[in-house]
Protein backbone atom coordinates (compact mmCIF):
# COMPACT_ATOMS: atom_id res chain seq x y z
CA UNK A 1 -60.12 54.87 -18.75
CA UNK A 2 -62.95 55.60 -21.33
CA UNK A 3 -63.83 53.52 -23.88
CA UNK A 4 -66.24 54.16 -26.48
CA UNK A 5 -68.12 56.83 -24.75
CA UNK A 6 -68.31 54.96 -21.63
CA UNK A 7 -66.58 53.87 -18.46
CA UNK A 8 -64.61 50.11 -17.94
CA UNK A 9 -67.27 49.56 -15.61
CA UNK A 10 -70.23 50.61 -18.45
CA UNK A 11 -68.06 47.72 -20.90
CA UNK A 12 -68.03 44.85 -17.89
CA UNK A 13 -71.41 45.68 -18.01
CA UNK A 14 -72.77 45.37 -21.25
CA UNK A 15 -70.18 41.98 -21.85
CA UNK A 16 -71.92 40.58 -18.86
CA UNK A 17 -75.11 41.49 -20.51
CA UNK A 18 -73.88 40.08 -23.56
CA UNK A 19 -73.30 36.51 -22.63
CA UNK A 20 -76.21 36.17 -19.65
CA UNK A 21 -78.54 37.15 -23.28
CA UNK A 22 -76.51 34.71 -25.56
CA UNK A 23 -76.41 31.99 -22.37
CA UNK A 24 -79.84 32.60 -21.97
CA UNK A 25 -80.93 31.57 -25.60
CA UNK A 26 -78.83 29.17 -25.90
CA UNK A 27 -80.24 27.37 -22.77
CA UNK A 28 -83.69 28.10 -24.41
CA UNK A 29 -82.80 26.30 -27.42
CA UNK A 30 -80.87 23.33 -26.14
CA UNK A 31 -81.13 23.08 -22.51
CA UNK A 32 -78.33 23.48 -19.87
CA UNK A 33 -77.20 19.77 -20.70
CA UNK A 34 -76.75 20.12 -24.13
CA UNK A 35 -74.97 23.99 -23.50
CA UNK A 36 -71.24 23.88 -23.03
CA UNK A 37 -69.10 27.07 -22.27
CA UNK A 38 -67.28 26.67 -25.81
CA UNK A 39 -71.71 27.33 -26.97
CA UNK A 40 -71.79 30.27 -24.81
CA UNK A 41 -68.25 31.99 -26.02
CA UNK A 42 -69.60 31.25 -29.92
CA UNK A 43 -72.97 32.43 -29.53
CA UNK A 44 -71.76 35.61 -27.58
CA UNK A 45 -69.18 36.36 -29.93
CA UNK A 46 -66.35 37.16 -26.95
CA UNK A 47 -63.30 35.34 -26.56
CA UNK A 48 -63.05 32.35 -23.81
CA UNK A 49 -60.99 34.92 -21.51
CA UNK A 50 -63.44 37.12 -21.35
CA UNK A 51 -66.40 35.19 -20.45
CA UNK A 52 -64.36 34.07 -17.58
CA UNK A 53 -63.70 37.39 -16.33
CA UNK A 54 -67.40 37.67 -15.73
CA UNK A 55 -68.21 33.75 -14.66
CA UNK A 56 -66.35 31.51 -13.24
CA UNK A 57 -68.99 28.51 -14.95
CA UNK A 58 -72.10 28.04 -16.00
CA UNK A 59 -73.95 27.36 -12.55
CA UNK A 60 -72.84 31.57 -12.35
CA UNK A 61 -74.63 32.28 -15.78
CA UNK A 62 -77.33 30.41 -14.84
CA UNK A 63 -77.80 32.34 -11.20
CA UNK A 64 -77.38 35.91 -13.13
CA UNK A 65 -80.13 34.63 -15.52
CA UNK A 66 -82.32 34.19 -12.51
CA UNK A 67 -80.84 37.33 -11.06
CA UNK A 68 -81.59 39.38 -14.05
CA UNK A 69 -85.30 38.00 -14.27
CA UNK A 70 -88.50 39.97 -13.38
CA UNK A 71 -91.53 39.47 -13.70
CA UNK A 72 -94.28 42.26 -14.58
CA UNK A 73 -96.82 41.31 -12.45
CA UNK A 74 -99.61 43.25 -13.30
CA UNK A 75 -100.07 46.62 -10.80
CA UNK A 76 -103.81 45.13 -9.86
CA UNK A 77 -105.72 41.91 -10.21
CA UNK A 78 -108.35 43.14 -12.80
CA UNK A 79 -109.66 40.54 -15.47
CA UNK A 80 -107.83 43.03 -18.42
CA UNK A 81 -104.37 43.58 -16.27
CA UNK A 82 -104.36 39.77 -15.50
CA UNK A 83 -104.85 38.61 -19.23
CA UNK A 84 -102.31 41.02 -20.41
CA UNK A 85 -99.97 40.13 -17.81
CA UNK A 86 -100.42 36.52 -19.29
CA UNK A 87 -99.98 37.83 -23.27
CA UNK A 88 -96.56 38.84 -21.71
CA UNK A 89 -95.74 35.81 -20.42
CA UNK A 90 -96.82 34.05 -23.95
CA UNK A 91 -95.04 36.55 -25.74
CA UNK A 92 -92.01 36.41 -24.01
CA UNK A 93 -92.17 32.46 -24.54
CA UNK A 94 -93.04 33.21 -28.62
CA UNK A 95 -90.47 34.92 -28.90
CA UNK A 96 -87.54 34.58 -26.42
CA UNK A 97 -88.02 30.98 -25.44
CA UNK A 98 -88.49 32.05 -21.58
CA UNK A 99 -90.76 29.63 -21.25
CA UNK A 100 -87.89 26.92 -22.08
CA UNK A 101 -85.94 28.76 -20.05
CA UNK A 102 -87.80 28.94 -17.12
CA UNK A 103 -88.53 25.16 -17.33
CA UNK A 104 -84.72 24.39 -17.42
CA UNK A 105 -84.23 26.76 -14.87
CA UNK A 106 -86.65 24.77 -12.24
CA UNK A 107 -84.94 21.28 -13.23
CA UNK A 108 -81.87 22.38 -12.83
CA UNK A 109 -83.24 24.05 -9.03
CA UNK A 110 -84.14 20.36 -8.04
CA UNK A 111 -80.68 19.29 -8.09
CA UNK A 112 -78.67 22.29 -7.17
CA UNK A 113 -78.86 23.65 -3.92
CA UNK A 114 -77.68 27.24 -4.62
CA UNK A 115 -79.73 27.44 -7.59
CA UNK A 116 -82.76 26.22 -5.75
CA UNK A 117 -82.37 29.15 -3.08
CA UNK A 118 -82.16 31.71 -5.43
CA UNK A 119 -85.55 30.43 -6.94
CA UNK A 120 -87.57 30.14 -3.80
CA UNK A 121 -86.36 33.77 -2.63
CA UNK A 122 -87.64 34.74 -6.30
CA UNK A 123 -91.14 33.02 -5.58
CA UNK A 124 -91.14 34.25 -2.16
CA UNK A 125 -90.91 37.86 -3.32
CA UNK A 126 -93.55 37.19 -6.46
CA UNK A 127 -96.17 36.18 -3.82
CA UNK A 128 -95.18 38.85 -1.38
CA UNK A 129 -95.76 41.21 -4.45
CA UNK A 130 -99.10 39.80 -5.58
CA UNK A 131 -100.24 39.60 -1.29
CA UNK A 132 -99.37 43.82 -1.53
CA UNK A 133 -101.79 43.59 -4.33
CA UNK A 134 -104.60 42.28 -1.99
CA UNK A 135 -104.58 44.98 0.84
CA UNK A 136 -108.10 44.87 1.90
CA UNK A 137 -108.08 41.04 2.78
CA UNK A 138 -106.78 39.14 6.01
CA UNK A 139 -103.40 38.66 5.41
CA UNK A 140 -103.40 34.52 6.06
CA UNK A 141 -106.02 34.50 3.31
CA UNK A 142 -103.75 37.03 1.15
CA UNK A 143 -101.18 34.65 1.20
CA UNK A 144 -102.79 31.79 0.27
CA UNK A 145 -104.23 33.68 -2.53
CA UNK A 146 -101.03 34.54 -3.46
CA UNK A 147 -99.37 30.93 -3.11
CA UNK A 148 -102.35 29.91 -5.84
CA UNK A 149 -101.91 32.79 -8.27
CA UNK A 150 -97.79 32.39 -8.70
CA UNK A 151 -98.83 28.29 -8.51
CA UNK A 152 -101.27 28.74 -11.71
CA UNK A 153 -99.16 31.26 -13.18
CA UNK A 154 -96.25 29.17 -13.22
CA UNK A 155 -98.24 26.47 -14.46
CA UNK A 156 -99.44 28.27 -17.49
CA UNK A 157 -95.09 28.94 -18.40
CA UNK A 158 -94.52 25.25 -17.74
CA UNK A 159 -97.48 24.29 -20.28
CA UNK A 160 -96.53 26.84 -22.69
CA UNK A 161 -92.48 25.38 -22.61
CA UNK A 162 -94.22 21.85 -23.19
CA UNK A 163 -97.55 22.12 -25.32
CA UNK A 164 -96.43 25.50 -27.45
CA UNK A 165 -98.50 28.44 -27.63
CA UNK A 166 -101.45 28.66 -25.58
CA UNK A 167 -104.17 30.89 -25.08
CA UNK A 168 -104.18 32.98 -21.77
CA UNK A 169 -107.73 33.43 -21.41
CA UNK A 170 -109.01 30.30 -19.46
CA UNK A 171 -105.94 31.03 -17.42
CA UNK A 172 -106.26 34.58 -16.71
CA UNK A 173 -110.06 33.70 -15.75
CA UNK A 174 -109.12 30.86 -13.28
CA UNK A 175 -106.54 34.10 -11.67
CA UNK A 176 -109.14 36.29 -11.46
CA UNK A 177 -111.28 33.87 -9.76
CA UNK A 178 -108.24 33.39 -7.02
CA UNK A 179 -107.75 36.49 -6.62
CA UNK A 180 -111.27 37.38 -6.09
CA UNK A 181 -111.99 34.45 -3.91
């Protein structure tokens, strides 16, 4: 069946789409306590039904939010990529409340198993991604760069979701000086 110019599947897409973004900002805004499934269906717009057709709860909205993520770590670790990876980062926290999110999304990993795996394998593949970045060095010392520069970068979203908007430079120069030690 078409609909709209698209397949079913496109539509189960884009409704999926449509309440991981409204579950998303709603988390941003008022946490995952304080966000009920009745806050979801209103701020998505879709009936009850069919936000059940896509999640079963909100642990599931909360693991495609995760699933959905990415981060655009920068293609090298130059002083200019690193600071503008960081403008992302504040940016995205501006305007999207991601770094809210992200700090919901960690407390609600320390007391949710499932949750909590899906993180690590996240953080796991963000320092695999910024070791690749380091190809010339041992890779022991790769990785621990690595372990520091997703440590500091997370850091810098966790003080953002807490103290508001902050500028990346100091930041971006303590990366720099990781990545180049």
């Amino acid at each position: 069946m078409v609909l709209l110019g698209g397949t079913e599947s496109d539509c189960l897409v884009l409704g999926g789409v449509q309440i991981v973004d409204a579950a998303r900002a709603r988390f941003a805004a008022h946490g995952f306590a304080r966000t009920s499934m009745p806050d979801i269906v209103e701020a998505s717009g879709l009936s009850v039904g069919a936000i059940y057709r896509y999640f079963k709860g909100k642990d599931e909205i909360v693991a495609a939010i995760c699933e959905q993520a990415g981060q655009a770590l920068p293609a090298e670790l130059t002083a200019e990529s690193v600071h503008d990876f960081l403008q992302h980062i504040r940016t995205m926290a501006r305007e999207k409340g991601h770094a809210r999110l992200v700090a919901q999304i960690y407390a609600e990993a320390a007391v949710a198993p499932g949750l909590a795996t899906l993180v690590h394998c996240q953080l796991q593949e963000m320092r695999e991604a910024v070791a690749a970045l380091l190809p010339d060095r041992d890779p022991v010392h790769a990785a621990r760069v690595a372990e520091a520069f997703v440590a500091l970068c997370h850091g810098y979203t966790q003080q953002l979701a807490v103290r508001g908007d902050l500028d990346p430079a100091p930041y971006a120069a303590a990366l720099v000086a990781i990545a180049e030690s």
